[in-house]
Protein backbone atom coordinates (compact mmCIF):
# COMPACT_ATOMS: atom_id res chain seq x y z
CA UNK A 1 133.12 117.43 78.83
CA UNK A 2 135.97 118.65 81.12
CA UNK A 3 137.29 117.52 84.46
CA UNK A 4 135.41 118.70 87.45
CA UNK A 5 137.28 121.05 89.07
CA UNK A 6 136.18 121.38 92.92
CA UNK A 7 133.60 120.34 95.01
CA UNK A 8 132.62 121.61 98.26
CA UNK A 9 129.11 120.66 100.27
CA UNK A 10 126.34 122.05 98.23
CA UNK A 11 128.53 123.04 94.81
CA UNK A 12 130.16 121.73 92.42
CA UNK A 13 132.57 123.52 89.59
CA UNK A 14 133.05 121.96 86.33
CA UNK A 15 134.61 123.92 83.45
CA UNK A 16 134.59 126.96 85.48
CA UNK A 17 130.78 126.56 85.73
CA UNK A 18 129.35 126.63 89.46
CA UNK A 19 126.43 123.75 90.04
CA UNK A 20 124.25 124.27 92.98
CA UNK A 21 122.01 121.28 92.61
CA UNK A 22 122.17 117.39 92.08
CA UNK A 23 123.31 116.85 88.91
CA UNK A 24 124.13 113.54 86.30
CA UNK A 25 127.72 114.23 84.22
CA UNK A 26 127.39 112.71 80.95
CA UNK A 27 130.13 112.26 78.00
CA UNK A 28 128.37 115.49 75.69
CA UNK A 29 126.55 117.33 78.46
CA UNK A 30 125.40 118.07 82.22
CA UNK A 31 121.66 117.07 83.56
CA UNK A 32 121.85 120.08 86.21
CA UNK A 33 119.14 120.05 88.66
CA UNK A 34 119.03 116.40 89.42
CA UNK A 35 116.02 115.20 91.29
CA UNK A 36 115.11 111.88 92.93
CA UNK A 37 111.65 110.58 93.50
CA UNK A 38 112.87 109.81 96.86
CA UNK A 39 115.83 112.14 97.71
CA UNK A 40 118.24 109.95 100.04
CA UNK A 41 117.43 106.93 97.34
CA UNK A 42 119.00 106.31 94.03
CA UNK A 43 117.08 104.01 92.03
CA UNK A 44 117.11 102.74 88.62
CA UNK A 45 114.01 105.11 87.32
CA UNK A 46 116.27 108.20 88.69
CA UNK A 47 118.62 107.72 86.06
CA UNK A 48 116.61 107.44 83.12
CA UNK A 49 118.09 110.26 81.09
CA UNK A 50 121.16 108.50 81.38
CA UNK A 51 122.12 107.18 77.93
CA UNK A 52 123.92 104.10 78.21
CA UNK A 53 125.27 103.92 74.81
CA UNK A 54 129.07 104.43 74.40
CA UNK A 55 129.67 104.79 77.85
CA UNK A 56 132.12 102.42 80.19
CA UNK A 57 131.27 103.33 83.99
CA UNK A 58 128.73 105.00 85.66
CA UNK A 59 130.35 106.73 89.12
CA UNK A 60 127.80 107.77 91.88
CA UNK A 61 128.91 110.28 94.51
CA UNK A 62 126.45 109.74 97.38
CA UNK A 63 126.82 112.98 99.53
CA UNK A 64 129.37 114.53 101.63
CA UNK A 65 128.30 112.11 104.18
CA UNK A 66 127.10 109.48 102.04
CA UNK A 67 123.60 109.56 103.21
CA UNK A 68 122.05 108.77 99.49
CA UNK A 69 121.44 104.98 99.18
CA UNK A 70 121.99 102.96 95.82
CA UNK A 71 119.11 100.08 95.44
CA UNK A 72 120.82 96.82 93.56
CA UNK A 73 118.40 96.88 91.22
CA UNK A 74 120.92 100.16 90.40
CA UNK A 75 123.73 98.39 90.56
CA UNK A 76 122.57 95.09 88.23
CA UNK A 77 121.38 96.97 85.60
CA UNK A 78 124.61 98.61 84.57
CA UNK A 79 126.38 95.60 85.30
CA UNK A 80 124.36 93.86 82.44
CA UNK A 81 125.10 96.23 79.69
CA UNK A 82 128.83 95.59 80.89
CA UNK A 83 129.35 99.20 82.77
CA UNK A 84 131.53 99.36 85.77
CA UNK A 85 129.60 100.82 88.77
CA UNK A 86 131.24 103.00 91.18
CA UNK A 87 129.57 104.17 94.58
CA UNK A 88 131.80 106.74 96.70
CA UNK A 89 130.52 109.36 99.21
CA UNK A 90 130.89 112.55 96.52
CA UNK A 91 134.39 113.83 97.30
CA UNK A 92 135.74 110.51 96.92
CA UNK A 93 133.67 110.26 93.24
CA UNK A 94 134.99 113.79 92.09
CA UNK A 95 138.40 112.71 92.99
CA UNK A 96 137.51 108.86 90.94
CA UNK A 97 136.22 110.71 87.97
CA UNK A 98 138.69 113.25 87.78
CA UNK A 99 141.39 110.19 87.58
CA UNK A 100 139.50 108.17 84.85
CA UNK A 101 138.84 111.56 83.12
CA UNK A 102 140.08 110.75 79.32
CA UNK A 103 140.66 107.21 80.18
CA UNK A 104 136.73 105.79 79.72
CA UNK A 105 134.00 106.53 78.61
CA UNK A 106 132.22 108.08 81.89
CA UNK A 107 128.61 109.03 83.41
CA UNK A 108 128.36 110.39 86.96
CA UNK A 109 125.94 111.16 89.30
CA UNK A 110 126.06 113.52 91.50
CA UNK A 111 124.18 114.12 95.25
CA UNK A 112 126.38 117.28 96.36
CA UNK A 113 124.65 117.94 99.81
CA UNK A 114 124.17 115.31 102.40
């Protein structure tokens, strides 16, 4: 996977690749077209394709503004396999991934509006 290499409200560019939609960044590929079964909440069934094997920290952008809220259940359950959690309005998260880039084992997830 490669570093993400801008973000504005609405897109996101990763490996020269533009993404339009919500998306989850995992170590061998992109979930494009990330949906929520509640769109300003992030709970623990939203990131079921995330595979939690082999990975160190999950880091969740949550909007331009911030706007998408992370439940605890979120939160607990990747602190019980032993995976850091990161929460960051999504600029912040782009700029948090980018540094860890090559230094863990990551997983994002991405709300690029809002």
């Amino acid at each position: 996977m490669d570093r993400i290499d801008s973000y504005r409200f609405g897109e996101m560019r990763i490996g020269g690749k533009s993404y339009r939609k919500d998306l989850i960044i995992m170590p061998d590929r992109i979930i494009d077209n990330w949906r929520r079964k509640e769109g300003h909440r992030l709970a623990i069934y939203d990131l079921s394709q995330i595979t939690i094997t082999g990975i160190d920290c999950i880091i969740i952008g949550t909007g331009k503004f911030g706007m998408m809220k992370v439940d605890n259940e979120v939160v607990n359950y990747f602190q019980k396999q032993q995976i850091e959690v990161i929460i960051l309005k999504t600029a912040d998260a782009v700029q948090k991934y980018n540094e860890m880039f090559g230094e863990k084992r990551l997983s994002a997830a991405f709300h690029l509006t809002c």
